[in-house]
C-alpha atoms as a PDB file:
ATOM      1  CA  UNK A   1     112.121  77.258  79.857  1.00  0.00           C
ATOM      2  CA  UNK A   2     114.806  78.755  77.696  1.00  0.00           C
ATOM      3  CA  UNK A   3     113.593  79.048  74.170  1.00  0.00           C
ATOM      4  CA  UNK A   4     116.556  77.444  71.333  1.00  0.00           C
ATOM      5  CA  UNK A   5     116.731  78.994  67.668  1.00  0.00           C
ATOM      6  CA  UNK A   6     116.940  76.285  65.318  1.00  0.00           C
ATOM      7  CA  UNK A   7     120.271  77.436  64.473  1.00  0.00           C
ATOM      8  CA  UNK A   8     121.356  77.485  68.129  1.00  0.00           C
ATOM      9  CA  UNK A   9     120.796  81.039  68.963  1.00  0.00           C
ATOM     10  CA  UNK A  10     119.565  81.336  72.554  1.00  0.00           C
ATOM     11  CA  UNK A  11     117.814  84.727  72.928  1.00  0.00           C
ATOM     12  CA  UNK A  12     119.671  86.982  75.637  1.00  0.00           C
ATOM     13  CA  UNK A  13     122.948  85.808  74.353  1.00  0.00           C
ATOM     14  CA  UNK A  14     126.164  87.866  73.157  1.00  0.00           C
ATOM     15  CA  UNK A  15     126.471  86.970  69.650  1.00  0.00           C
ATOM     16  CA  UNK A  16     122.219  86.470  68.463  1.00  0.00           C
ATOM     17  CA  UNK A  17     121.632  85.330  65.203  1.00  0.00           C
ATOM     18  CA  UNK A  18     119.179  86.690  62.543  1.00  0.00           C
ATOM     19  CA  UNK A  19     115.610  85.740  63.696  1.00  0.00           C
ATOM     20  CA  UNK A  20     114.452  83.206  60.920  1.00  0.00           C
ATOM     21  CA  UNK A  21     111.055  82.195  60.448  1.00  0.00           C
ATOM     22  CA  UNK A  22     111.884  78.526  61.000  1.00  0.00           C
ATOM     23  CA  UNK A  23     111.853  79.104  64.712  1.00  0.00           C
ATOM     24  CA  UNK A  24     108.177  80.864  64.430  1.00  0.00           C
ATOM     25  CA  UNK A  25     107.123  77.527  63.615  1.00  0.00           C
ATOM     26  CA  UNK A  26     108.448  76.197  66.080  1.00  0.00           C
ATOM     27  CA  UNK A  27     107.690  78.689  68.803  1.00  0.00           C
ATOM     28  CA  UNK A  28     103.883  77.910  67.566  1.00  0.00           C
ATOM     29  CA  UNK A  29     104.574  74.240  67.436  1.00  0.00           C
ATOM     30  CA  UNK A  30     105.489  74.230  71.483  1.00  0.00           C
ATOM     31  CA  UNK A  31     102.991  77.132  72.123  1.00  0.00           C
ATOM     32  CA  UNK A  32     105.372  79.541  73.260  1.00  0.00           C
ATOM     33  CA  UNK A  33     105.441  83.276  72.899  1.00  0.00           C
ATOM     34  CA  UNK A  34     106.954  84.867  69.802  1.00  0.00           C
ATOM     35  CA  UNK A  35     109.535  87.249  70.121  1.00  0.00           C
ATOM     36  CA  UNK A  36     108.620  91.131  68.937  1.00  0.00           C
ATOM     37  CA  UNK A  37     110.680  92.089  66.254  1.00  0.00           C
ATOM     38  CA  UNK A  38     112.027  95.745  66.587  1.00  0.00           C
ATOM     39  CA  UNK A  39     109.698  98.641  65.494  1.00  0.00           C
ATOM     40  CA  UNK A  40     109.938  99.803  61.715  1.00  0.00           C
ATOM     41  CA  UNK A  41     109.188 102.977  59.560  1.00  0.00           C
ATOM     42  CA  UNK A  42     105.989 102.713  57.485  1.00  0.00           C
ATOM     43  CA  UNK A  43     106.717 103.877  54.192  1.00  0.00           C
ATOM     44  CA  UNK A  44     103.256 104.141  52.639  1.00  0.00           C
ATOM     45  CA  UNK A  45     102.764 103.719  48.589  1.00  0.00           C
ATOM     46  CA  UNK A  46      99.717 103.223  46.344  1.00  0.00           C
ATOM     47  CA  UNK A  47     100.073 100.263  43.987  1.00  0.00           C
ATOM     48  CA  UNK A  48      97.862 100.115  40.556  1.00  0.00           C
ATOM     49  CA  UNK A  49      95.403  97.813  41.723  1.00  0.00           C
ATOM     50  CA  UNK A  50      94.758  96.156  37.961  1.00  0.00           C
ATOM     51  CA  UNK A  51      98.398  95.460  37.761  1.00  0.00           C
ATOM     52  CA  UNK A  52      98.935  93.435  41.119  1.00  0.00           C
ATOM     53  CA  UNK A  53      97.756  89.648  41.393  1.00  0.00           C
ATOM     54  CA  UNK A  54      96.854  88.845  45.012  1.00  0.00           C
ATOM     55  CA  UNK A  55      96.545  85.325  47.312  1.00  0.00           C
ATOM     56  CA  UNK A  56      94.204  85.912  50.383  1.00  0.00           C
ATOM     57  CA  UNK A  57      94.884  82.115  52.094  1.00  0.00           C
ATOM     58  CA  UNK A  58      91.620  82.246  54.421  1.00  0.00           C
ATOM     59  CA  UNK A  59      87.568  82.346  53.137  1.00  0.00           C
ATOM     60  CA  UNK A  60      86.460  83.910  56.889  1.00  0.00           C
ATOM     61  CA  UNK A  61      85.354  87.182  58.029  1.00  0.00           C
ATOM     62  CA  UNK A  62      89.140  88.336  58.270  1.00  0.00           C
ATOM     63  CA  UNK A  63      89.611  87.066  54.672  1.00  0.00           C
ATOM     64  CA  UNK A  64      86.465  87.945  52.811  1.00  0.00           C
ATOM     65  CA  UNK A  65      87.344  91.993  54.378  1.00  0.00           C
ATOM     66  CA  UNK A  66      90.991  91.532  52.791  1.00  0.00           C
ATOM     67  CA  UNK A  67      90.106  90.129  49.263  1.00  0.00           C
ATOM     68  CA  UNK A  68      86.800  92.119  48.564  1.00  0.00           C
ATOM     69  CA  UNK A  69      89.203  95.374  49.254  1.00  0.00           C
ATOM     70  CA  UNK A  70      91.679  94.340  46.528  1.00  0.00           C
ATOM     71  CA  UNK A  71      88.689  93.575  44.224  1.00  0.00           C
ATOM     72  CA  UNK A  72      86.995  96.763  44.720  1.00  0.00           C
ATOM     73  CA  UNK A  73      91.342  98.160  43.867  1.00  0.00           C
ATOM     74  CA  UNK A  74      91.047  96.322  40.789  1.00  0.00           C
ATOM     75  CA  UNK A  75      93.430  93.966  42.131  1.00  0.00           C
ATOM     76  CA  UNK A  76      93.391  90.070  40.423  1.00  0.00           C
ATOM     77  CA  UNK A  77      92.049  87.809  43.756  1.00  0.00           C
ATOM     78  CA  UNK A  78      92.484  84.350  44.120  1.00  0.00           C
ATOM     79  CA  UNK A  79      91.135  82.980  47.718  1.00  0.00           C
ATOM     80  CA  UNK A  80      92.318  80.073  49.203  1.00  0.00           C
ATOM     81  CA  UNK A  81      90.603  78.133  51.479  1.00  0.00           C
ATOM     82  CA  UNK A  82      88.072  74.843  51.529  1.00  0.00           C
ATOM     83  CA  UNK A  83      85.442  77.020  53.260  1.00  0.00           C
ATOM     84  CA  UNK A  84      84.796  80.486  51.845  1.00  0.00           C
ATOM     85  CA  UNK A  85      81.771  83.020  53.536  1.00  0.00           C
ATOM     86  CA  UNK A  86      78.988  83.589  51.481  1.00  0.00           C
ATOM     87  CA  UNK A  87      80.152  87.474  50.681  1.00  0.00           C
ATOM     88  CA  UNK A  88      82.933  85.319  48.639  1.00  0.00           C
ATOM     89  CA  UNK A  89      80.711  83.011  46.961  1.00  0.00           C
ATOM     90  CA  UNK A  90      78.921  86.386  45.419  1.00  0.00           C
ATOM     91  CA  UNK A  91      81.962  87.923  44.398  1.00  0.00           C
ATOM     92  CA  UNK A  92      83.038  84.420  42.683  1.00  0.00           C
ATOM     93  CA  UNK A  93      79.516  84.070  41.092  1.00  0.00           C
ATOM     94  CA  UNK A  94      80.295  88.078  39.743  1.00  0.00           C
ATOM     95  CA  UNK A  95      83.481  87.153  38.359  1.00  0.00           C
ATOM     96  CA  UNK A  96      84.810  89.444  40.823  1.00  0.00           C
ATOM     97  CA  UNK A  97      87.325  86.970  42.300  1.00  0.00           C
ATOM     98  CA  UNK A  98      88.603  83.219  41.907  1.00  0.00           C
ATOM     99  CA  UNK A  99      88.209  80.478  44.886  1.00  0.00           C
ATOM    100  CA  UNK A 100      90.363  77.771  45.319  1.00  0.00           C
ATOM    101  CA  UNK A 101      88.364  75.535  47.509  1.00  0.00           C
ATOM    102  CA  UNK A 102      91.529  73.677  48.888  1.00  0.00           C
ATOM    103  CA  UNK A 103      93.659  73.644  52.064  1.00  0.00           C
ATOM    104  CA  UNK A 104      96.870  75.894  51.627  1.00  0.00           C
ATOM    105  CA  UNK A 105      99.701  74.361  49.853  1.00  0.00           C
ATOM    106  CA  UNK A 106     103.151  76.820  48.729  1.00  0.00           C
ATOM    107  CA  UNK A 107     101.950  76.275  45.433  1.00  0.00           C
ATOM    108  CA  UNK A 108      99.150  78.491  45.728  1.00  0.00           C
ATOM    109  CA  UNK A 109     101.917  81.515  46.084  1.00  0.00           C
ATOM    110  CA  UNK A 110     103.319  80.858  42.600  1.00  0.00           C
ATOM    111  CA  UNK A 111     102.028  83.559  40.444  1.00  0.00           C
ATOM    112  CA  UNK A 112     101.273  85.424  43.442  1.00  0.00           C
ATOM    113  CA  UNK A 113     102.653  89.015  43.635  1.00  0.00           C
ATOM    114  CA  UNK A 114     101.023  89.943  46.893  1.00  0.00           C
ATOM    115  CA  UNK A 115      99.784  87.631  49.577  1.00  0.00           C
ATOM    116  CA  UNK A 116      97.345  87.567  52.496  1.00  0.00           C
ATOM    117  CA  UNK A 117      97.961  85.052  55.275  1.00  0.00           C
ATOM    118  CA  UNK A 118      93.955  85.407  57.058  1.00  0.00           C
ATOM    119  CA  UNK A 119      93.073  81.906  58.508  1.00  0.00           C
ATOM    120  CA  UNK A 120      92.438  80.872  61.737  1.00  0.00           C
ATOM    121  CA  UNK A 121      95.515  79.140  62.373  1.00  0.00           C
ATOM    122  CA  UNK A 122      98.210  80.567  63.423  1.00  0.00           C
ATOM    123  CA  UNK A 123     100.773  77.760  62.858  1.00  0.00           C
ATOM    124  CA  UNK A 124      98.955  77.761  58.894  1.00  0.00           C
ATOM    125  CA  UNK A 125     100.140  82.286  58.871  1.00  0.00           C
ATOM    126  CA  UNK A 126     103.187  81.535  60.203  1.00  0.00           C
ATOM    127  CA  UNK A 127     104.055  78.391  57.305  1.00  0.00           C
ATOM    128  CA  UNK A 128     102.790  81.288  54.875  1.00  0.00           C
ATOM    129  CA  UNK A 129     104.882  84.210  56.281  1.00  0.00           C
ATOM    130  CA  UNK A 130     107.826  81.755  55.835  1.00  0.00           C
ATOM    131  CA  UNK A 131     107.053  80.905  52.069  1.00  0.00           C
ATOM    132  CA  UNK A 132     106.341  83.838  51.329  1.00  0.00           C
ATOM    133  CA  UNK A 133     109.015  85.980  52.431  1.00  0.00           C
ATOM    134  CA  UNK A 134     111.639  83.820  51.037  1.00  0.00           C
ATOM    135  CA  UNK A 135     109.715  84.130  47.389  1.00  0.00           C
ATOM    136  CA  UNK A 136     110.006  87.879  47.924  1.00  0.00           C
ATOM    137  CA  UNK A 137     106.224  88.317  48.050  1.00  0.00           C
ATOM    138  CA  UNK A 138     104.766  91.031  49.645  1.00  0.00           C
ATOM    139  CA  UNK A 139     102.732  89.679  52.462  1.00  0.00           C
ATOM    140  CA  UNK A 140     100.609  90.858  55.172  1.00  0.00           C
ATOM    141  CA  UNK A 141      99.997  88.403  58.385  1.00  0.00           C
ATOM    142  CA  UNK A 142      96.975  89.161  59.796  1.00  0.00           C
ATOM    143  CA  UNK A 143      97.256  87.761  62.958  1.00  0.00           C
ATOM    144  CA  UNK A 144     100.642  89.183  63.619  1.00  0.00           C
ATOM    145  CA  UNK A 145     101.842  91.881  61.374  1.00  0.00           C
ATOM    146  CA  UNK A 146     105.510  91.730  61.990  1.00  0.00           C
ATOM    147  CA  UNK A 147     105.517  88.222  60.411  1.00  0.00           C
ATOM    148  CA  UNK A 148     104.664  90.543  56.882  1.00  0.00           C
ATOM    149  CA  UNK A 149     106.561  93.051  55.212  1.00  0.00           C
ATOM    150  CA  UNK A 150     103.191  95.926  54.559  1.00  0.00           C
ATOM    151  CA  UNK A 151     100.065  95.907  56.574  1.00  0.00           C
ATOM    152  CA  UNK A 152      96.865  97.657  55.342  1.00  0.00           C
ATOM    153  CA  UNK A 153      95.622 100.916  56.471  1.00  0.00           C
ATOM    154  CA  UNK A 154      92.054 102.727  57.403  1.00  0.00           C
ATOM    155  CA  UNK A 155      91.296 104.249  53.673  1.00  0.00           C
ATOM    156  CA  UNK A 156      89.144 106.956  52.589  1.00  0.00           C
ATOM    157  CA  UNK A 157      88.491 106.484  48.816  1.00  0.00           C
ATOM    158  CA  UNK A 158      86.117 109.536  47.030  1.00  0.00           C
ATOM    159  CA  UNK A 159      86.155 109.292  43.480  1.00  0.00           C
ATOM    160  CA  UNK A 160      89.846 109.425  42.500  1.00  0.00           C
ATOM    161  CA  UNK A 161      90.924 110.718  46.182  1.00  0.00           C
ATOM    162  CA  UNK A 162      92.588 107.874  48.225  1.00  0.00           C
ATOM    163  CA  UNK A 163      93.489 108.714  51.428  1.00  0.00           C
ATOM    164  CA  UNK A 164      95.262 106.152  53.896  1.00  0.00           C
ATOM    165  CA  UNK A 165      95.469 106.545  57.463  1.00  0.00           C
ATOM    166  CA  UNK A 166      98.035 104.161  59.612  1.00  0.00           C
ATOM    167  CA  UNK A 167      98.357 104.712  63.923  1.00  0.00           C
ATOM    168  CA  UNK A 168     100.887 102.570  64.892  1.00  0.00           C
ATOM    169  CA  UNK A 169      99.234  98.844  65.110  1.00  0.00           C
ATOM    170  CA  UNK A 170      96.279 100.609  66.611  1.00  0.00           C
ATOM    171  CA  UNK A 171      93.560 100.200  63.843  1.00  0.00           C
ATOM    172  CA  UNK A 172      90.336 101.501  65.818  1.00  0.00           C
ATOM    173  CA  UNK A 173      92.775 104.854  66.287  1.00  0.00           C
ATOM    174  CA  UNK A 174      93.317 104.882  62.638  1.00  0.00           C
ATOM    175  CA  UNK A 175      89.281 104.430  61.735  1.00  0.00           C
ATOM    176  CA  UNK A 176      88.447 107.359  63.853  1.00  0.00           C
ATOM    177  CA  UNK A 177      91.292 109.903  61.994  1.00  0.00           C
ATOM    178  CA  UNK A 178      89.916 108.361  58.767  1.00  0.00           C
ATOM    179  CA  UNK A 179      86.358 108.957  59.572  1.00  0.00           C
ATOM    180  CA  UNK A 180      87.282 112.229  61.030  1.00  0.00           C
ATOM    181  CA  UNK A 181      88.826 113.165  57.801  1.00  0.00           C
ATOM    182  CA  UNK A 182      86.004 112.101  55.566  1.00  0.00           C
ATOM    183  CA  UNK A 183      83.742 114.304  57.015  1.00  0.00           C
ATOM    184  CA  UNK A 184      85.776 116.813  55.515  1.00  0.00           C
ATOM    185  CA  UNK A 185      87.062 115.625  52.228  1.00  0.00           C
ATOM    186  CA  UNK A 186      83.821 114.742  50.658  1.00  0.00           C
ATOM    187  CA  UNK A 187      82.498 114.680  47.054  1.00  0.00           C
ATOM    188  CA  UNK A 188      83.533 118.012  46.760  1.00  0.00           C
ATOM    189  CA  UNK A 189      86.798 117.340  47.073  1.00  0.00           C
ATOM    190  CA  UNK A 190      86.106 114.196  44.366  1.00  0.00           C
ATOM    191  CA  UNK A 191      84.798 116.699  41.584  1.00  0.00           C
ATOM    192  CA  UNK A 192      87.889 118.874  41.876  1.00  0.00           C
ATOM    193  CA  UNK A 193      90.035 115.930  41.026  1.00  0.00           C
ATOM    194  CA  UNK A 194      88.463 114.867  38.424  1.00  0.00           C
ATOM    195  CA  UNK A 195      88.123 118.405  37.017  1.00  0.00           C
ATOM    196  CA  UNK A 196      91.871 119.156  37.376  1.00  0.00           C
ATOM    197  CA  UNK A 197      92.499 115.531  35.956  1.00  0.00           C
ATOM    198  CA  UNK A 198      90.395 116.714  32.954  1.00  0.00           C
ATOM    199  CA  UNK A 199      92.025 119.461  32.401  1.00  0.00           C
ATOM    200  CA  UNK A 200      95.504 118.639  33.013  1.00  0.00           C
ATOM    201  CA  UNK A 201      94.854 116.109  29.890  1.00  0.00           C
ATOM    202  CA  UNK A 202      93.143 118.568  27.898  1.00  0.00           C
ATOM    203  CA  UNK A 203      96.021 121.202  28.729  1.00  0.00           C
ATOM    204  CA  UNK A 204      99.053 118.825  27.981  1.00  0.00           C
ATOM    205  CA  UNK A 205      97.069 117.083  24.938  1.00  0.00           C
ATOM    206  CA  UNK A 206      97.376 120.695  23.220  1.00  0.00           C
ATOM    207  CA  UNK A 207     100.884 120.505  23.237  1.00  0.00           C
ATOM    208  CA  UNK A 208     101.753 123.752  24.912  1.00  0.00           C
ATOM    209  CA  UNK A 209     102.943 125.164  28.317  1.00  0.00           C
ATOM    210  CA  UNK A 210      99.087 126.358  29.603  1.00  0.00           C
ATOM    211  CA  UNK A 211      99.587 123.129  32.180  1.00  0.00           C
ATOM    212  CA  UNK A 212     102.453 124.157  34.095  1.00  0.00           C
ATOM    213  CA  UNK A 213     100.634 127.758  34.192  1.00  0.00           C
ATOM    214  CA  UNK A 214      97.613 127.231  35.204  1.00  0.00           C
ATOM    215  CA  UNK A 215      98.555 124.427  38.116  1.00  0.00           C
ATOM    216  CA  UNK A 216     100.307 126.794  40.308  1.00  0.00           C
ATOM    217  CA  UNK A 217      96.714 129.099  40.032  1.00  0.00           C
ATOM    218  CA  UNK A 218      94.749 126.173  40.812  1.00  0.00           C
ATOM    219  CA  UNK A 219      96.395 124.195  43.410  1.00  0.00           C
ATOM    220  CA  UNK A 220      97.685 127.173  45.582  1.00  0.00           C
ATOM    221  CA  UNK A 221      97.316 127.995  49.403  1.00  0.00           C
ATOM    222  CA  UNK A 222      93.794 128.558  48.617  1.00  0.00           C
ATOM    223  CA  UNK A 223      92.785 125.614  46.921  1.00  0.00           C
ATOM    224  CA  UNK A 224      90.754 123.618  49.800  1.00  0.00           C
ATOM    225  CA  UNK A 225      89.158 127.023  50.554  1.00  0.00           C
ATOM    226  CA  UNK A 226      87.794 127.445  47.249  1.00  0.00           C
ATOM    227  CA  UNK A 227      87.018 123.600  46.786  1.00  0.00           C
ATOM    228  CA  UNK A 228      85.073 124.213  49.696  1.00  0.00           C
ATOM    229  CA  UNK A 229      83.307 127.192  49.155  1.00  0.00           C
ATOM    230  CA  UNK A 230      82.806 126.576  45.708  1.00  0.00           C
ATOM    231  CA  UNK A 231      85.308 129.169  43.682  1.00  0.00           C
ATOM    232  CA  UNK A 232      86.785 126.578  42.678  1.00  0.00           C
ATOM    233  CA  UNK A 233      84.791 125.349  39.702  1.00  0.00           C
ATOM    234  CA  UNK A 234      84.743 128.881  38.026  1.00  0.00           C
ATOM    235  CA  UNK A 235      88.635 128.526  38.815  1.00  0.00           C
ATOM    236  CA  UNK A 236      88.466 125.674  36.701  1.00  0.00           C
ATOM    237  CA  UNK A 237      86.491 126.860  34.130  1.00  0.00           C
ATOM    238  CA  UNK A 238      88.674 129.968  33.396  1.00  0.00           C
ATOM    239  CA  UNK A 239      91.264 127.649  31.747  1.00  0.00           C
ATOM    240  CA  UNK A 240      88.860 125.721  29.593  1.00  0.00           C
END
């Protein structure tokens, strides 16, 4: 069977045509297989979680992961879904995040900056990649990532040290780096921060130059050495 595009582009032809996500529905609609789009560039970023309002469309295991992650960021959650797990129904009765207990409708994407398609339909994640790409939503598919335009990554978060770890599409890869990582970039690592964020505050506040002196001491070659083998507080205090 020879699969038609909607718009009459036949895949394996001379002249294709943008893939749209109007034939994703209907590739799921006659339960054929989707075509791969071509392999991108990550380009990773850290958005201010208290600043970003979120859409997770799916109250299941896959779901209640996604939105208690954006609540822990500080991220504004609203779940969809007429079911929700009872991990949800905590963080609802904590104020934590909103439920909508209602089957998905494109209305639920209005003040939506970032969306999560996570139910257990994959003709429902495909009608949500489709609304929300065209609304210019960020949105990550769960169930097939290339639907979205960001997927999440394996994080390590100490304190005010966020590190993100992505392998590829191969998340259990990207768990053991991040663990693997951890081991070594513990609370240690979390009290430097915050020291240097202290300081760099205190430095600046004072309206003089000391800052842009004493960073290059601090944060040199040596710095993870001296984190580590604890120099690095007296460091610290030297520029108090």
């Amino acid at each position: 069977m020879r699969y038609v595009h909607r718009s009459g582009y036949v895949p394996g032809t001379r002249h294709p045509q943008p893939f749209t996500y109007h034939a994703v529905l209907l590739a799921v609609g006659f339960g054929l297989a989707l075509p791969r789009y071509p392999l991108m560039s990550d380009f990773p970023i850290a958005l201010h979680g208290e600043r970003i309002t979120a859409v997770v469309v799916g109250g299941g295991s896959v779901g209640t992961r996604k939105a208690l992650a954006l609540a822990e960021a500080g991220v504004q959650v609203r779940v969809v879904s007429p079911l929700v797990t009872a991990e949800l129904e905590e963080a609802e009765r904590q104020h934590r995040i909103t439920v909508v207990r209602d089957a998905y409708r494109v209305d639920h994407l209005e003040h939506a900056m970032l969306v999560v398609a996570a139910t257990d339909s994959r003709e429902v994640n495909a009608h949500i990649a489709l609304d929300a790409n065209s609304r210019g939503k960020l949105v990550n598919i769960t169930d097939h990532a290339d639907e979205g335009n960001f997927h999440t990554m394996a994080l390590h978060r100490s304190g005010d040290v966020t590190i993100a770890v992505s392998s590829g599409g191969v998340p259990g890869a990207a768990a053991r780096i991040r663990d693997a990582i951890a081991e070594r970039f513990d609370g240690r690592y979390e009290r430097a921060v915050s020291a240097l964020r202290g300081l760099r505050s205190r430095l600046i506040a004072g309206g003089d130059d000391r800052w842009r002196a004493a960073a290059p001491k601090l944060i040199d070659d040596d710095f993870c050495n001296s984190v580590e083998d604890g120099s690095f507080t007296e460091k610290v205090d030297s520029w108090r």
